[in-house]
N, C-alpha and C. Protein backbone atom coordinates (compact mmCIF):
# COMPACT_ATOMS: atom_id res chain seq x y z
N UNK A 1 5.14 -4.88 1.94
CA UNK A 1 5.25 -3.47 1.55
C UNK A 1 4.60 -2.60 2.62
N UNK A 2 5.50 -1.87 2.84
CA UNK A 2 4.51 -0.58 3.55
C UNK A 2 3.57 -0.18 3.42
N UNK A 3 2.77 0.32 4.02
CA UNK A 3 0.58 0.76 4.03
C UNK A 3 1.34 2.46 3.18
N UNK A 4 1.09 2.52 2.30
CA UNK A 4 0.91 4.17 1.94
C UNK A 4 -0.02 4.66 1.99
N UNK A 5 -0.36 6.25 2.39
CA UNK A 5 -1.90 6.44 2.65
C UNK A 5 -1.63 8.26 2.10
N UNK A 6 -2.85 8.58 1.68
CA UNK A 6 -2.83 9.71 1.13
C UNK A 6 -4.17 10.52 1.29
N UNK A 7 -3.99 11.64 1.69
CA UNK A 7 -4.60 12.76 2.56
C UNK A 7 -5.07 13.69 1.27
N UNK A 8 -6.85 13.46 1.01
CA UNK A 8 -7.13 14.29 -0.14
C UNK A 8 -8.30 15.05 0.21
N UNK A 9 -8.50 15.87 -0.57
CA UNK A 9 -10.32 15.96 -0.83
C UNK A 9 -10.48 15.97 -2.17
N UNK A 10 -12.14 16.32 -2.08
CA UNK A 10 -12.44 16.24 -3.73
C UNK A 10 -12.34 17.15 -4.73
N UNK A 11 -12.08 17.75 -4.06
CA UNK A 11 -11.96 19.10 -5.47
C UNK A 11 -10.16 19.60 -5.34
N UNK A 12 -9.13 18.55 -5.17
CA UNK A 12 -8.01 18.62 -5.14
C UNK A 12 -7.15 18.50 -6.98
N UNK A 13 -6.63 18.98 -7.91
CA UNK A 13 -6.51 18.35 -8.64
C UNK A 13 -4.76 17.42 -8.85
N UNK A 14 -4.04 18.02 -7.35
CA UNK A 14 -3.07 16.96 -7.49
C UNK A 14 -3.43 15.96 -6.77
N UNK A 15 -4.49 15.84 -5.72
CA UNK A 15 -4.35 14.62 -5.27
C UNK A 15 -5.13 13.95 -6.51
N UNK A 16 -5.90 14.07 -7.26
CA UNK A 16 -6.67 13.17 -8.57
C UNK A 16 -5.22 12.40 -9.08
N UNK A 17 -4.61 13.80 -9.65
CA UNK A 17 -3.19 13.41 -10.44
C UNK A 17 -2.45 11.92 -9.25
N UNK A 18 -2.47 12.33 -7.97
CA UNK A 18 -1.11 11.68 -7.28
C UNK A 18 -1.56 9.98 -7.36
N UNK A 19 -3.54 9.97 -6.97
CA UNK A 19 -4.08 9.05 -6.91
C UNK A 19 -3.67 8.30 -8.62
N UNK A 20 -4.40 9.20 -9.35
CA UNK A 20 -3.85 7.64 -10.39
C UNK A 20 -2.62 7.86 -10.88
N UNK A 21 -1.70 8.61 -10.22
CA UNK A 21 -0.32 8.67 -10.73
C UNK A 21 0.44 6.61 -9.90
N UNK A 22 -0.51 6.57 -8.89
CA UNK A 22 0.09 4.94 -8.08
C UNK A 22 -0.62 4.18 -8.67
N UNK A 23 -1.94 4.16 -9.24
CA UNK A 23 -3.12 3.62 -9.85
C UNK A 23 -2.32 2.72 -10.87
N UNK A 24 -1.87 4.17 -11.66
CA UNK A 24 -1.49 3.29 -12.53
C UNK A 24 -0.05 2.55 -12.46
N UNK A 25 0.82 2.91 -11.43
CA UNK A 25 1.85 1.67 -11.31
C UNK A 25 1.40 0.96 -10.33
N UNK A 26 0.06 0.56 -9.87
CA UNK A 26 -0.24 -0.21 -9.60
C UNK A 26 0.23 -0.66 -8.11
N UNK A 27 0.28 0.35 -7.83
CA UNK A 27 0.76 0.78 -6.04
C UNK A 27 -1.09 0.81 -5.41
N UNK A 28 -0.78 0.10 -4.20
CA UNK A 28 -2.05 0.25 -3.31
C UNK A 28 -1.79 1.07 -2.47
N UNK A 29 -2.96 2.08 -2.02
CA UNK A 29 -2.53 3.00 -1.51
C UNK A 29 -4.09 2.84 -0.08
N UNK A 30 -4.15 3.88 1.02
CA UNK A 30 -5.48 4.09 1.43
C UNK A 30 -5.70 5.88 1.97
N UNK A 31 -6.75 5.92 1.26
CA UNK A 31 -7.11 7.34 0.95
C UNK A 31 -7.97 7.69 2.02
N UNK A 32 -7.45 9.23 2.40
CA UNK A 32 -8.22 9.40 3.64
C UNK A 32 -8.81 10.73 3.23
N UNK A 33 -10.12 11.18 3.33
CA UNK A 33 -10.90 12.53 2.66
C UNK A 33 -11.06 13.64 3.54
N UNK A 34 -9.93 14.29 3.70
CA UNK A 34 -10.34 15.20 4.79
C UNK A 34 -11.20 16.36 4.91
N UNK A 35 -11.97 16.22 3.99
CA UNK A 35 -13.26 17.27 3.79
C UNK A 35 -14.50 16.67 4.73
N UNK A 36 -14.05 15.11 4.76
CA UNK A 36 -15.30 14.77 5.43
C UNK A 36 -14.94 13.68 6.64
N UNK A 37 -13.42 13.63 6.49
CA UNK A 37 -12.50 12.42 8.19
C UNK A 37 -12.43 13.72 8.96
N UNK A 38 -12.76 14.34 10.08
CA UNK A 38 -11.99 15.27 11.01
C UNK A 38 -11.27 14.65 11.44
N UNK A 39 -10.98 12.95 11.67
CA UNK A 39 -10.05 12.74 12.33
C UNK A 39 -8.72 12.54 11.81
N UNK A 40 -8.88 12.29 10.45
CA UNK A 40 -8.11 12.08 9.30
C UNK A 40 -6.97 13.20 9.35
N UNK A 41 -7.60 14.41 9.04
CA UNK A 41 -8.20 15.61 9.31
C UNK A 41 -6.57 16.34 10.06
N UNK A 42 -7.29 15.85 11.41
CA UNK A 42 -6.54 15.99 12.53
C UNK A 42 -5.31 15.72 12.55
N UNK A 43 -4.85 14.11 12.35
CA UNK A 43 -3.72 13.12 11.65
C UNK A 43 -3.06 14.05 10.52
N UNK A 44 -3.44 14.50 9.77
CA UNK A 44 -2.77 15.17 8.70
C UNK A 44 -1.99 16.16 9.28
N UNK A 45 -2.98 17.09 10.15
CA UNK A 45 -2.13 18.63 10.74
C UNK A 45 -0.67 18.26 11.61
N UNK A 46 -1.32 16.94 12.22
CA UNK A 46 -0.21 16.71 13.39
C UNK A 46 1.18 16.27 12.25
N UNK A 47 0.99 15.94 11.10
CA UNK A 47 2.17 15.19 10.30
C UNK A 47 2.72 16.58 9.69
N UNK A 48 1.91 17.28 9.29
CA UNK A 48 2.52 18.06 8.36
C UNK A 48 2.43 20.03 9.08
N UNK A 49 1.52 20.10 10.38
CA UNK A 49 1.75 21.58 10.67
C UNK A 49 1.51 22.04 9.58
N UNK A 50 0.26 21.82 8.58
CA UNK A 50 -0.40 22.19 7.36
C UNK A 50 -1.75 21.51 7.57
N UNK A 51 -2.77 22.50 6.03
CA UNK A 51 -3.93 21.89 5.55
C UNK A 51 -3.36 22.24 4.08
N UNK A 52 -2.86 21.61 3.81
CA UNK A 52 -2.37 21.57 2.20
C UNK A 52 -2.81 20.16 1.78
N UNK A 53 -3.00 19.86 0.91
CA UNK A 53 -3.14 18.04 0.11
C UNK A 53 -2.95 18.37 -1.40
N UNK A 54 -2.29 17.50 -1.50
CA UNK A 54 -2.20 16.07 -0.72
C UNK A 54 -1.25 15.69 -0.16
N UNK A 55 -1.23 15.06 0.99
CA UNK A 55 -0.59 14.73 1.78
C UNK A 55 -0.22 13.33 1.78
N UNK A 56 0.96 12.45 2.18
CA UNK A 56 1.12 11.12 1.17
C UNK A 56 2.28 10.69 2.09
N UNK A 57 1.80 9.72 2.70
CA UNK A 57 2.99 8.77 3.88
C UNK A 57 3.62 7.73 3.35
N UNK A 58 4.21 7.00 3.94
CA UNK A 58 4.74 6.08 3.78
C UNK A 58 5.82 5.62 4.86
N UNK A 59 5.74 4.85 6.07
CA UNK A 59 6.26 4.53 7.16
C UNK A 59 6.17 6.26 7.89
N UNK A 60 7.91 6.46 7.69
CA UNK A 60 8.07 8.02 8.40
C UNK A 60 8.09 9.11 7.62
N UNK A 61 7.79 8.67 6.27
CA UNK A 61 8.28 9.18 5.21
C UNK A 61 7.04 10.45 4.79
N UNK A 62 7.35 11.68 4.68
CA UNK A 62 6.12 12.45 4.77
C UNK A 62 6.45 13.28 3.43
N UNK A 63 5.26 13.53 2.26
CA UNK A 63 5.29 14.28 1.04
C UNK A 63 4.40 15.40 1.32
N UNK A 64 3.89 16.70 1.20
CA UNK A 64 2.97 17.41 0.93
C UNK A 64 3.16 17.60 -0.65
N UNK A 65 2.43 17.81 -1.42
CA UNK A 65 1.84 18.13 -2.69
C UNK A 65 2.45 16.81 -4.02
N UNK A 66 2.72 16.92 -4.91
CA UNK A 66 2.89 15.69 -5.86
C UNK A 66 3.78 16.08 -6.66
N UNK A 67 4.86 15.50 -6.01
CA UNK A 67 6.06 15.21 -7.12
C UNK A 67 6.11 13.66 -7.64
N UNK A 68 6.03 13.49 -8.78
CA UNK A 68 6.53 12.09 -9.25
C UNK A 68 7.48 11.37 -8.70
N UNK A 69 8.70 11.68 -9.22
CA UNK A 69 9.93 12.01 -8.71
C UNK A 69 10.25 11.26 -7.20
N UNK A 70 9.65 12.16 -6.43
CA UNK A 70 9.56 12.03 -4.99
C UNK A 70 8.69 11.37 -4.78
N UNK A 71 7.65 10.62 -4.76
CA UNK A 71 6.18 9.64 -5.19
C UNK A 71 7.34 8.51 -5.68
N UNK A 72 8.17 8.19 -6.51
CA UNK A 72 8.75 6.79 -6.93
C UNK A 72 10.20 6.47 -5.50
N UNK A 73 10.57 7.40 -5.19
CA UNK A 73 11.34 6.95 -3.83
C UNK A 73 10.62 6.24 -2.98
N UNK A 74 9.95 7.05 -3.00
CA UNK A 74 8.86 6.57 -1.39
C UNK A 74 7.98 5.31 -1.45
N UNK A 75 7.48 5.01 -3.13
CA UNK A 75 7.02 3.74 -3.72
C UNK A 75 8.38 2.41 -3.66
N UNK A 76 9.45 3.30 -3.77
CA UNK A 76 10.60 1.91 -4.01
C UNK A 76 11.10 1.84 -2.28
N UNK A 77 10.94 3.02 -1.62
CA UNK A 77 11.29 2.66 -0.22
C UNK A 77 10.09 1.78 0.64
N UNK A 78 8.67 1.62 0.24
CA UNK A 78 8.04 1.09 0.49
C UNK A 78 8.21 -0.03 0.23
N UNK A 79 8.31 -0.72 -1.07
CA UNK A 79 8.61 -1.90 -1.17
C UNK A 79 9.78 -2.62 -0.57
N UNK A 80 10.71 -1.52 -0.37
CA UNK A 80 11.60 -2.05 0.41
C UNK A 80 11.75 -2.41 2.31
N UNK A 81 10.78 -1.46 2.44
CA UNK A 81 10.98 -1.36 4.01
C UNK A 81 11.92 -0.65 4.39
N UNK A 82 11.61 0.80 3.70
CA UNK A 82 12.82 1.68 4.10
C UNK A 82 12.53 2.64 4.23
N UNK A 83 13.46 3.90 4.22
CA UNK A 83 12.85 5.33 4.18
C UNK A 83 13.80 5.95 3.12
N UNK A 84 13.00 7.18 2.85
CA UNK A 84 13.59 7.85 1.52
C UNK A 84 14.96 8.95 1.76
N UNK A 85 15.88 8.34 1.52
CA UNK A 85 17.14 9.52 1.69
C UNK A 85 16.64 11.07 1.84
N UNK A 86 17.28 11.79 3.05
CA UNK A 86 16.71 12.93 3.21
C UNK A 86 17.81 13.72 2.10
């Protein structure tokens, strides 16, 4: 499966939501805190030409904010080794 990784801070309340929205299907994810990664930080702006979060990869596959919806493509294109129909 693809590494998914997701771009939060702490006082976000969709990234809380997006985090145990995979939690609980049981998707592994790796969380990067950009209140306190600058480099993370950095990585985020260059993906998205934003400071919005959460921010949520998957290969090439790029989300800003939390759609479900759009969160289960990118979970089934992960497992697949794919990318999410534009």
């Amino acid at each position: 499966m693809q590494e998914i990784k997701i771009y939060t801070t702490p006082t976000c309340a969709y990234c809380k939501m997006a985090k145990e929205y995979m939690k609980g299907k049981g998707v592994d994810f790796k969380e990067y805190n950009v209140a306190e990664d600058h480099e993370a930080l950095q990585e985020m702006e260059q993906l998205t030409d934003l400071r919005s979060v959460p921010v949520i990869t998957c290969g090439q596959d790029v989300m800003v904010g939390f759609d479900p919806n759009r969160l289960d493509q990118m979970i089934n294109c992960a497992k697949q080794q794919s990318s999410v129909p534009e």
